[in-house]
N, C-alpha and C. Protein backbone atom coordinates (compact mmCIF):
# COMPACT_ATOMS: atom_id res chain seq x y z
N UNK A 1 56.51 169.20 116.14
CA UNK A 1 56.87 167.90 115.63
C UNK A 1 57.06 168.01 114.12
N UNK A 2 58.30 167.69 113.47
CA UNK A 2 58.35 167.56 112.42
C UNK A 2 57.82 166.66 111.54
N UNK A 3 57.47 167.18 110.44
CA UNK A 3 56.50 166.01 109.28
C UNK A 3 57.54 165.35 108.60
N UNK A 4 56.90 163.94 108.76
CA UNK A 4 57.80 163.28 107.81
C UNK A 4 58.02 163.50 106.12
N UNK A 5 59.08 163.38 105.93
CA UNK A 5 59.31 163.48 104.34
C UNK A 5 58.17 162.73 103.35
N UNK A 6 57.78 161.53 103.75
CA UNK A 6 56.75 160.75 103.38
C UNK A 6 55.97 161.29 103.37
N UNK A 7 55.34 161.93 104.43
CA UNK A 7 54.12 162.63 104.38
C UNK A 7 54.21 164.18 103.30
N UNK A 8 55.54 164.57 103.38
CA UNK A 8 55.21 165.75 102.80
C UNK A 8 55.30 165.33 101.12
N UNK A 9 55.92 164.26 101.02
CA UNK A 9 56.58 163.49 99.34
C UNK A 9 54.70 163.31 99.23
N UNK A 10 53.61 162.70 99.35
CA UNK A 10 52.36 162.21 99.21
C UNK A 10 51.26 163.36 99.13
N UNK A 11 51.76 164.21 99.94
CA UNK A 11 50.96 165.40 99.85
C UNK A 11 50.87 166.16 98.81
N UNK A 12 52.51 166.38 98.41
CA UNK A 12 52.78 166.88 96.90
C UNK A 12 52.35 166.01 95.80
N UNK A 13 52.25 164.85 95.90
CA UNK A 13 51.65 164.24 94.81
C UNK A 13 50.21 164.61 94.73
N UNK A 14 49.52 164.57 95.78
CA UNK A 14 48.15 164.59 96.10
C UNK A 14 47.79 166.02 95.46
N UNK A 15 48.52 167.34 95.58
CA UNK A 15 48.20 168.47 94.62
C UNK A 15 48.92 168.42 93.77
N UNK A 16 49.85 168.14 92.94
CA UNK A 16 49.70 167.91 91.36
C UNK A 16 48.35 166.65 91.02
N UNK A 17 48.75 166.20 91.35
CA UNK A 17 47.49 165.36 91.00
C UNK A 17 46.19 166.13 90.55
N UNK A 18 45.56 166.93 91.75
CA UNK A 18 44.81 167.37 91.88
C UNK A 18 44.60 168.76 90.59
N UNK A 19 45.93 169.50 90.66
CA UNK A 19 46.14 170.47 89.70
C UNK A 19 46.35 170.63 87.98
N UNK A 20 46.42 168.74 87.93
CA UNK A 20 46.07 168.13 86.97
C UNK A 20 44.76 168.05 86.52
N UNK A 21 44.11 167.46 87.41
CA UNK A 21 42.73 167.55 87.46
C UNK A 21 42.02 168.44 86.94
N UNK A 22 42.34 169.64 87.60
CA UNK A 22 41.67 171.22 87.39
C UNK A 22 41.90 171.43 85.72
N UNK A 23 43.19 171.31 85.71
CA UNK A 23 43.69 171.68 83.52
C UNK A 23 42.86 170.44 82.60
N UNK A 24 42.84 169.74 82.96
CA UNK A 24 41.81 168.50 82.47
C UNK A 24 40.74 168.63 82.10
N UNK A 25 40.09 168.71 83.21
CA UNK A 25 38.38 169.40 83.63
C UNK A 25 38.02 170.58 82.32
N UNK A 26 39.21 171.55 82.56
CA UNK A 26 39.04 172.95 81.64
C UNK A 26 39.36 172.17 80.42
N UNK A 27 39.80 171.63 80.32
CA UNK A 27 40.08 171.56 78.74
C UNK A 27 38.97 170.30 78.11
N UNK A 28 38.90 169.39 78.95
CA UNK A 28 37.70 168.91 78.35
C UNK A 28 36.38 169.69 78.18
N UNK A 29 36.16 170.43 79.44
CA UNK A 29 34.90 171.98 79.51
C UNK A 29 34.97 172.03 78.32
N UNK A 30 36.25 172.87 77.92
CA UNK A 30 36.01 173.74 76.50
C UNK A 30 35.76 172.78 75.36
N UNK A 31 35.92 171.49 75.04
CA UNK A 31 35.64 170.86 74.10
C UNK A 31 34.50 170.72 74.10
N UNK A 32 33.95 170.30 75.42
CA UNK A 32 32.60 169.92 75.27
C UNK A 32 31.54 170.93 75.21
N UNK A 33 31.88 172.17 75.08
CA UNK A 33 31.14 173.11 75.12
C UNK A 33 30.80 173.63 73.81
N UNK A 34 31.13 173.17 73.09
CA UNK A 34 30.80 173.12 71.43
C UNK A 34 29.84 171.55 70.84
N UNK A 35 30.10 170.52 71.57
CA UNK A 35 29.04 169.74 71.38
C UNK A 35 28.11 169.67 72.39
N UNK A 36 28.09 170.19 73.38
CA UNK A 36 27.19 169.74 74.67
C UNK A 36 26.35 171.42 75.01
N UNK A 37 27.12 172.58 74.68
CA UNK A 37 26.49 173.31 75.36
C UNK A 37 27.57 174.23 76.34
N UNK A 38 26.97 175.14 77.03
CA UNK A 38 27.66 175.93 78.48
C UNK A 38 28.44 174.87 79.35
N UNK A 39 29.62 175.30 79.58
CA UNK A 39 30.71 174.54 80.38
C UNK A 39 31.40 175.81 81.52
N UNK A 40 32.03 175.27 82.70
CA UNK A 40 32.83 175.89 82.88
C UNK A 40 31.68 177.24 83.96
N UNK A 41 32.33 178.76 83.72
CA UNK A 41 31.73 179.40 84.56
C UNK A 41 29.81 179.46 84.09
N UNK A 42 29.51 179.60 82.74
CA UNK A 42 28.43 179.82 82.48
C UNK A 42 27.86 178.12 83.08
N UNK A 43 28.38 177.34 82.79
CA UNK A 43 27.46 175.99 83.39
C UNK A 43 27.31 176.20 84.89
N UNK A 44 28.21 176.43 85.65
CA UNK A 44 27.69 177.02 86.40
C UNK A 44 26.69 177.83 87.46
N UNK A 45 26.64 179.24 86.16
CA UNK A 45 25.73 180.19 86.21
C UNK A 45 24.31 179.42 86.61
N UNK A 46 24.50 178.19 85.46
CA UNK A 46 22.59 178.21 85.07
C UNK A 46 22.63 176.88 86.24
N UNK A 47 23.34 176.37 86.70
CA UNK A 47 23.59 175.28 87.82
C UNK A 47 22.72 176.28 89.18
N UNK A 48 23.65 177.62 89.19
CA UNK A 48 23.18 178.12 90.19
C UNK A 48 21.74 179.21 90.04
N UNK A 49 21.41 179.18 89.44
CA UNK A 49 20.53 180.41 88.88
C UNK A 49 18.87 179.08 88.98
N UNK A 50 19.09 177.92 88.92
CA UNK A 50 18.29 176.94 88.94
C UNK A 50 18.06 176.57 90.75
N UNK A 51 18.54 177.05 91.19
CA UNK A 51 18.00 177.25 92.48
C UNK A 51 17.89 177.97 93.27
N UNK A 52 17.75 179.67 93.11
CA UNK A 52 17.54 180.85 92.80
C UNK A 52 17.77 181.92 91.99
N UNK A 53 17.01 182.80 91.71
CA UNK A 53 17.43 184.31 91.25
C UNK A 53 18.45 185.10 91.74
N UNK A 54 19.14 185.64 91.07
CA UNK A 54 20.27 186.54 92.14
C UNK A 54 20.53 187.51 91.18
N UNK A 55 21.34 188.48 91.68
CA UNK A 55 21.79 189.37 91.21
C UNK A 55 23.31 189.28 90.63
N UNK A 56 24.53 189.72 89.73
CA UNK A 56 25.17 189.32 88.82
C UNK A 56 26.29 189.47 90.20
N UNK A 57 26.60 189.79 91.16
CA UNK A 57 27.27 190.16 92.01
C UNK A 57 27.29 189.16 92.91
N UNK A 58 26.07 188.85 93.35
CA UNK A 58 25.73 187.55 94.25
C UNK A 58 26.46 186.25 93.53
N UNK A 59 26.00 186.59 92.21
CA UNK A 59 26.64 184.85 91.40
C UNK A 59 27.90 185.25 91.73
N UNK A 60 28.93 186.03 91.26
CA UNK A 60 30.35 186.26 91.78
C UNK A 60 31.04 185.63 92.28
N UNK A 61 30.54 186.28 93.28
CA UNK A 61 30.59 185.89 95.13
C UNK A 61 30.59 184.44 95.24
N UNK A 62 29.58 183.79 95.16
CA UNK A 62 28.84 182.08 95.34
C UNK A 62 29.46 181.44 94.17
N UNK A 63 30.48 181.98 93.21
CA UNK A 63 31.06 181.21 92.31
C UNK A 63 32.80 181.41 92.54
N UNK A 64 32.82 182.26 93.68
CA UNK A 64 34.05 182.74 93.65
C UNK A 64 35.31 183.19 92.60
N UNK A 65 34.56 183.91 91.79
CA UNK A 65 35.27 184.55 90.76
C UNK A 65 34.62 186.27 90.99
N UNK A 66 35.59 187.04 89.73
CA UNK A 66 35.52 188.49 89.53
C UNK A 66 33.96 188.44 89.11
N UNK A 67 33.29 189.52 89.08
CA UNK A 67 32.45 190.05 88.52
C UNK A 67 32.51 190.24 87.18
N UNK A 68 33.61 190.34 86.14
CA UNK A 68 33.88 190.89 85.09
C UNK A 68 33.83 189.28 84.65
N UNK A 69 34.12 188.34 85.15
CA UNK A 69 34.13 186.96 84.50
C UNK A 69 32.32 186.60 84.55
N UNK A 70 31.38 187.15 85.78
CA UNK A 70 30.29 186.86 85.40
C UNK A 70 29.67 187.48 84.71
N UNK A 71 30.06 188.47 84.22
CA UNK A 71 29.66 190.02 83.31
C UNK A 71 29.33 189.17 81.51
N UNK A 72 30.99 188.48 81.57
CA UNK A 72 31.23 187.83 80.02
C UNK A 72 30.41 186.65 79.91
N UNK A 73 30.18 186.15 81.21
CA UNK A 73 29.53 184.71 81.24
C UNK A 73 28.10 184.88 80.56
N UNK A 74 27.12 185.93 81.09
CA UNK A 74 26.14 186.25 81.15
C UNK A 74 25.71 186.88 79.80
N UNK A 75 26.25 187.52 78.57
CA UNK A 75 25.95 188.06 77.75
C UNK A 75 25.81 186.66 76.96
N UNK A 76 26.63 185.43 76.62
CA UNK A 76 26.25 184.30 75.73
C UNK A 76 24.80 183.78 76.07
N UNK A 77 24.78 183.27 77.40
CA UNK A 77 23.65 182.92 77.89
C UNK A 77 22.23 183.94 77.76
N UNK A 78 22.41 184.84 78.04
CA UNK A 78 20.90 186.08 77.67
C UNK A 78 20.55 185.57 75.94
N UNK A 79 21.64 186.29 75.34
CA UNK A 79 21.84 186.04 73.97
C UNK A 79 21.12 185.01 73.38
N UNK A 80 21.12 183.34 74.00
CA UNK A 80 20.84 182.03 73.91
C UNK A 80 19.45 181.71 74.15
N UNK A 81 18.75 182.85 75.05
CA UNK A 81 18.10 182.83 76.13
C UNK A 81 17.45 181.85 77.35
N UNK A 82 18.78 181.69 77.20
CA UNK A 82 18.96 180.67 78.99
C UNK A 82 18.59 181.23 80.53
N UNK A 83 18.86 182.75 80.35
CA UNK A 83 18.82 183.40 81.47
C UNK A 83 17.64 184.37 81.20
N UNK A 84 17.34 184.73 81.88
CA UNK A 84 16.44 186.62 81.84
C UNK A 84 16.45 187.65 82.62
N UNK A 85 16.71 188.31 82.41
CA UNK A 85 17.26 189.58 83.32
C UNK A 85 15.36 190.10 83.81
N UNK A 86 15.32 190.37 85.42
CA UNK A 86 14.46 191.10 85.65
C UNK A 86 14.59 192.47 86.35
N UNK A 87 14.00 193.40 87.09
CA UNK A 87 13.88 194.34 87.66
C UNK A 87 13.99 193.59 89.40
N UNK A 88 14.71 193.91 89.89
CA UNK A 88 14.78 193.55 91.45
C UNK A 88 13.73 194.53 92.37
N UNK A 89 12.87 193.44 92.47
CA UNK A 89 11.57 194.01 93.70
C UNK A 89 12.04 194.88 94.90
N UNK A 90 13.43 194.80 95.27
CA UNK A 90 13.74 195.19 96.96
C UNK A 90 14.84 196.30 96.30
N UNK A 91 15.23 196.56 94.82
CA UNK A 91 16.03 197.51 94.61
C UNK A 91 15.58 197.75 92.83
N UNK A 92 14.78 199.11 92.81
CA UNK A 92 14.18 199.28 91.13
C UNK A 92 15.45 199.29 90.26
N UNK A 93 16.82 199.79 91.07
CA UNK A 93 17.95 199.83 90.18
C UNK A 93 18.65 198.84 89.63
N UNK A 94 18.43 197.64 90.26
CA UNK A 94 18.98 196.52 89.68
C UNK A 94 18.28 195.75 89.76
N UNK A 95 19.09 194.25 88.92
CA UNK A 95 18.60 193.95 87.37
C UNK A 95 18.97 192.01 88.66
N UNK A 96 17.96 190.71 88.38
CA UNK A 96 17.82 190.09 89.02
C UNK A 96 18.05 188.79 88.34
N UNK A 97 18.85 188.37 88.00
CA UNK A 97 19.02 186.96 86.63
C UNK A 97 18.12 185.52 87.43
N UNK A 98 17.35 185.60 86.12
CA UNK A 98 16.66 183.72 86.16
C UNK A 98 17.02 183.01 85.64
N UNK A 99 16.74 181.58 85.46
CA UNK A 99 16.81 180.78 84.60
C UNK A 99 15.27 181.13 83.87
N UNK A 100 15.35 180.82 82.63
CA UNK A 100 14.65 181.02 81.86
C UNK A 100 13.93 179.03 81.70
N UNK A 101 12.57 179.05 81.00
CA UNK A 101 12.03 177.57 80.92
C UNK A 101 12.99 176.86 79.68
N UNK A 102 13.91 177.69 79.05
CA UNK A 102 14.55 177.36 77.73
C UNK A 102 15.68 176.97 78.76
N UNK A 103 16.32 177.73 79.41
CA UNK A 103 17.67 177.29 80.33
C UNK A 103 17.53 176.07 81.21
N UNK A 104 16.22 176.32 81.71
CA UNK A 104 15.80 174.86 82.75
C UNK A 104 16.12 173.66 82.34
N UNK A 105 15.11 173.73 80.64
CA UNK A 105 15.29 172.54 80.12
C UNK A 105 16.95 172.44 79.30
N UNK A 106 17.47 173.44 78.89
CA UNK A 106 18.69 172.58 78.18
C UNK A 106 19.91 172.21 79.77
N UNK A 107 19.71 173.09 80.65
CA UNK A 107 20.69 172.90 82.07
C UNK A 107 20.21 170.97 82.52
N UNK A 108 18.78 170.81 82.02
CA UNK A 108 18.40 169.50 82.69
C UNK A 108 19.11 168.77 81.90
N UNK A 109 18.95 168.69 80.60
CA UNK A 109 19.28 167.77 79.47
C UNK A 109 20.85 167.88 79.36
N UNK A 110 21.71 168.89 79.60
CA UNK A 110 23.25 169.07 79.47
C UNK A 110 23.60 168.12 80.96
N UNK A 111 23.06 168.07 81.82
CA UNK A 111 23.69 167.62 83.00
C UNK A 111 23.24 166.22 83.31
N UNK A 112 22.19 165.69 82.39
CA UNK A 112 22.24 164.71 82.36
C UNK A 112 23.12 163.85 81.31
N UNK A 113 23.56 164.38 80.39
CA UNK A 113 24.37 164.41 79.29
C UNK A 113 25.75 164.16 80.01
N UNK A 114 26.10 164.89 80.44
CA UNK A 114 27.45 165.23 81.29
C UNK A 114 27.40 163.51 81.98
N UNK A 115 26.29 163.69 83.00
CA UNK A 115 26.58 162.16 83.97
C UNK A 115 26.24 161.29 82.95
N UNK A 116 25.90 161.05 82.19
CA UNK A 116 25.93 159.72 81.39
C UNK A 116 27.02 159.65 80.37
N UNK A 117 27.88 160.18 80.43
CA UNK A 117 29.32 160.47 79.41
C UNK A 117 30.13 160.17 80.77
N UNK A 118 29.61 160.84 81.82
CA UNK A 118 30.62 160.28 83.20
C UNK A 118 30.44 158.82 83.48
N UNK A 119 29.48 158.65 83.47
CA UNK A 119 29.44 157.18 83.93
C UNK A 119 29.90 155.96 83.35
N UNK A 120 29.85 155.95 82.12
CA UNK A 120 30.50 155.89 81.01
C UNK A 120 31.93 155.52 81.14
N UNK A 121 32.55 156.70 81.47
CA UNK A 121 34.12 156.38 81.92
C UNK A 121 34.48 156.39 82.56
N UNK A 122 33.58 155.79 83.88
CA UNK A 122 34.23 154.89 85.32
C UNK A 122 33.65 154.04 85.05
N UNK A 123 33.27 153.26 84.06
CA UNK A 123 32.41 151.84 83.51
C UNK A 123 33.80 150.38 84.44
N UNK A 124 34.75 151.13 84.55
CA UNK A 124 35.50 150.20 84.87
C UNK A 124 35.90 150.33 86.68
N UNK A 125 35.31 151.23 87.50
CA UNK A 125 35.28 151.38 88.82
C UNK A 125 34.56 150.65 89.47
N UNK A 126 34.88 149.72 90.63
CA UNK A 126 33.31 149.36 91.39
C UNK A 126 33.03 150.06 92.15
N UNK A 127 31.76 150.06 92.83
CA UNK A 127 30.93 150.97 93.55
C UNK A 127 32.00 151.47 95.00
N UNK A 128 32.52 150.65 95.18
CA UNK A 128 33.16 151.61 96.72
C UNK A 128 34.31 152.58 96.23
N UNK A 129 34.96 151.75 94.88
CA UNK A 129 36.20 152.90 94.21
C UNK A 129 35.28 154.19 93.73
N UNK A 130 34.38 154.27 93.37
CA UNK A 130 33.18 155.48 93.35
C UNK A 130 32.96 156.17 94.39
N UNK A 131 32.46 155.58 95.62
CA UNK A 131 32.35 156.23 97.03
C UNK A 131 33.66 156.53 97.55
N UNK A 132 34.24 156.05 97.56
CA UNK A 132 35.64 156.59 98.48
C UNK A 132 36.14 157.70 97.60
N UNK A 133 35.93 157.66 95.83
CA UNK A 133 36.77 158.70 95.27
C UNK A 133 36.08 160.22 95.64
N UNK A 134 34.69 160.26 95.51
CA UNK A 134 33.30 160.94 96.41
C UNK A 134 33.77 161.71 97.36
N UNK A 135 34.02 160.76 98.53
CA UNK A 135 34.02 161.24 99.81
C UNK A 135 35.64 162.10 99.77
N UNK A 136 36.49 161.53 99.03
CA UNK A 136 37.99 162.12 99.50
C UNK A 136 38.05 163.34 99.08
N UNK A 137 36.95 163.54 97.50
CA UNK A 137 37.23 164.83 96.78
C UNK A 137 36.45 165.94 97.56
N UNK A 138 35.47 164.85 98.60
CA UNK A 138 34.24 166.24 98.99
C UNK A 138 35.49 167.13 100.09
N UNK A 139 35.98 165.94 101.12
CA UNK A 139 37.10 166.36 102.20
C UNK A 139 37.89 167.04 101.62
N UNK A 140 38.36 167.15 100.29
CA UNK A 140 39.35 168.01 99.99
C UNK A 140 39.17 169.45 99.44
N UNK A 141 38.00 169.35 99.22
CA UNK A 141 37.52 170.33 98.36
C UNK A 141 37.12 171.14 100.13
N UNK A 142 36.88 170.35 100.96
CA UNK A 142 36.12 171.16 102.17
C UNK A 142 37.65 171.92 102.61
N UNK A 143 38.73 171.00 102.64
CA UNK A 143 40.07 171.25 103.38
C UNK A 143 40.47 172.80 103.31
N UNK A 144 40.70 172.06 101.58
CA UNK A 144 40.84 173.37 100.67
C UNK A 144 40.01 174.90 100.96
N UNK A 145 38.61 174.73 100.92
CA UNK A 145 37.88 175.66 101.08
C UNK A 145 38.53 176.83 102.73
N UNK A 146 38.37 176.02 103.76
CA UNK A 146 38.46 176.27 105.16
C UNK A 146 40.05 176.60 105.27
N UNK A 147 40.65 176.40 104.56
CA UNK A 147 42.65 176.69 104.95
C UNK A 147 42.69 177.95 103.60
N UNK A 148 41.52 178.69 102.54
CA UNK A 148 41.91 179.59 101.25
C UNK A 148 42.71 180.67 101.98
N UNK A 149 41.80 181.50 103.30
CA UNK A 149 42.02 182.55 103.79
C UNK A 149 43.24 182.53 104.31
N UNK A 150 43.02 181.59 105.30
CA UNK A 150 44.53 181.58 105.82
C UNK A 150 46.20 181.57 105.29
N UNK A 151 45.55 180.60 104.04
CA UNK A 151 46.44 180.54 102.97
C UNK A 151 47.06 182.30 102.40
N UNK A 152 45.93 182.40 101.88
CA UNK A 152 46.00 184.09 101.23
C UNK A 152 46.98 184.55 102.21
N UNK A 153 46.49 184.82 103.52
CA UNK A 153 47.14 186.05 104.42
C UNK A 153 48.55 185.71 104.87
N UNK A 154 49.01 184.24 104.69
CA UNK A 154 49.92 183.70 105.65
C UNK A 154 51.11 183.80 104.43
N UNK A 155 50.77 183.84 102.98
CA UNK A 155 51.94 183.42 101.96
C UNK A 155 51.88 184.66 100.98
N UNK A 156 52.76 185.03 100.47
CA UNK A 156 52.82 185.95 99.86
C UNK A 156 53.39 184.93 98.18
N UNK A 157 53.13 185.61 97.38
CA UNK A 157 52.07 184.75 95.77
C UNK A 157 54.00 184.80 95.18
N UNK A 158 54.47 183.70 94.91
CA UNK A 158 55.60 183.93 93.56
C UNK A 158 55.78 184.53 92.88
N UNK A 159 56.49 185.59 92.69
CA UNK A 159 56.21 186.06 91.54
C UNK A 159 56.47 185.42 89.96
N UNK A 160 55.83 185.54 89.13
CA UNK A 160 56.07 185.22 88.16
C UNK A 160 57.10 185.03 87.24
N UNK A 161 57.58 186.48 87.35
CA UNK A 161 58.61 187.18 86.34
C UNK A 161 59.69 187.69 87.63
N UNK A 162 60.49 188.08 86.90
CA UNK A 162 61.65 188.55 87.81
C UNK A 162 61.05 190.29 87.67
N UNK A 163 61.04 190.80 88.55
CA UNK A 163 60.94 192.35 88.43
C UNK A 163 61.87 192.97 87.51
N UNK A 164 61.02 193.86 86.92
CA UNK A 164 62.05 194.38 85.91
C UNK A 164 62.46 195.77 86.75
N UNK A 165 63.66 196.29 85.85
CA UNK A 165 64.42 197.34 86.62
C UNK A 165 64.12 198.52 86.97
N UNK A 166 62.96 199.01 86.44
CA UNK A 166 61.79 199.89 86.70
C UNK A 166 60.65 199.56 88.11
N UNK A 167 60.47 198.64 88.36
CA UNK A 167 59.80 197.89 89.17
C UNK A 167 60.49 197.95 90.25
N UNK A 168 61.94 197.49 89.93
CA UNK A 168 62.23 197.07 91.22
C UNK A 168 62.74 198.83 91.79
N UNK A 169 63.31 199.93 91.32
CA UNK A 169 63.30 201.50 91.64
C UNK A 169 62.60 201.85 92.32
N UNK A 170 61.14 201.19 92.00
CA UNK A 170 59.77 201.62 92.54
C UNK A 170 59.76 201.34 94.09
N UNK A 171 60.57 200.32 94.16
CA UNK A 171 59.99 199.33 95.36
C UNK A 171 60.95 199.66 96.45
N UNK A 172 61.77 200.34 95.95
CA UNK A 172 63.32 200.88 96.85
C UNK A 172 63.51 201.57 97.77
């Protein structure tokens, strides 16, 4: 059965929209990460590190980024001492990240910071335009999550650039 144009015209709005969102988010992150504190992957970090210990690989993984992005994340934060590196009980070779009582408390005080600057500017939403916006982002974010793989394997990525003439020899 073919999709209607309508449906596919709404859908596309629905991810720009959304992809708006994402450049938004980052760019307010980075502002606010000079008056507020860790934004972004390190807020994160100490988001997740506040409800267990893990290892720098595990955060990765459960943050769905490279390793080399939690590698950079992790040296500001030690530095700060938000985090603390320990000795892993079940492996002497590696190294087990905490939150530290200094990270606890500024992760408590930044995130309450955060929701009261949020709340702030839906001062003009009523409570169900709150819940419904809630529930649609959780469904989408779930959609999203459950269709990544399939996505990955089923589409092959744009390229960016046009292959250059070396590139394309290669490929011949």
């Amino acid at each position: 059965m073919p999709i209607p144009a309508s449906r596919t015209d709404d859908a596309a709005d629905l991810l720009s929209a959304v992809l708006v969102l994402v450049r938004t988010a980052r760019a307010v992150g980075h502002r606010r990460t000079q008056a507020l504190g860790p934004s972004g992957t390190p807020y994160a970090v100490l988001k997740t590190l506040a409800t267990c210990d893990a290892r720098a690989g595990d955060l990765a993984t459960a943050l769905g980024v490279s390793p080399s992005v939690i590698s950079r994340a992790l040296v500001p934060l030690e530095q700060a001492g938000l985090i603390e590196r320990r000795h892993d009980a079940d492996d002497a070779r590696a190294w087990r990240l905490t939150l530290s009582d200094l990270g606890r408390q500024t992760l408590e005080e930044q995130h309450a910071e955060y929701v009261r600057l949020f709340t702030e500017s839906l001062s003009d939403w009523d409570d169900d335009e709150l819940r419904n916006a809630t529930k649609a982002l959780v469904r989408l974010e779930q959609v999203i999550s459950e269709q990544a793989d399939s996505f990955r394997t089923a589409h092959n990525p744009i390229p960016l650039a046009a292959p250059t003439p070396a590139a394309q020899e290669v490929t011949a």
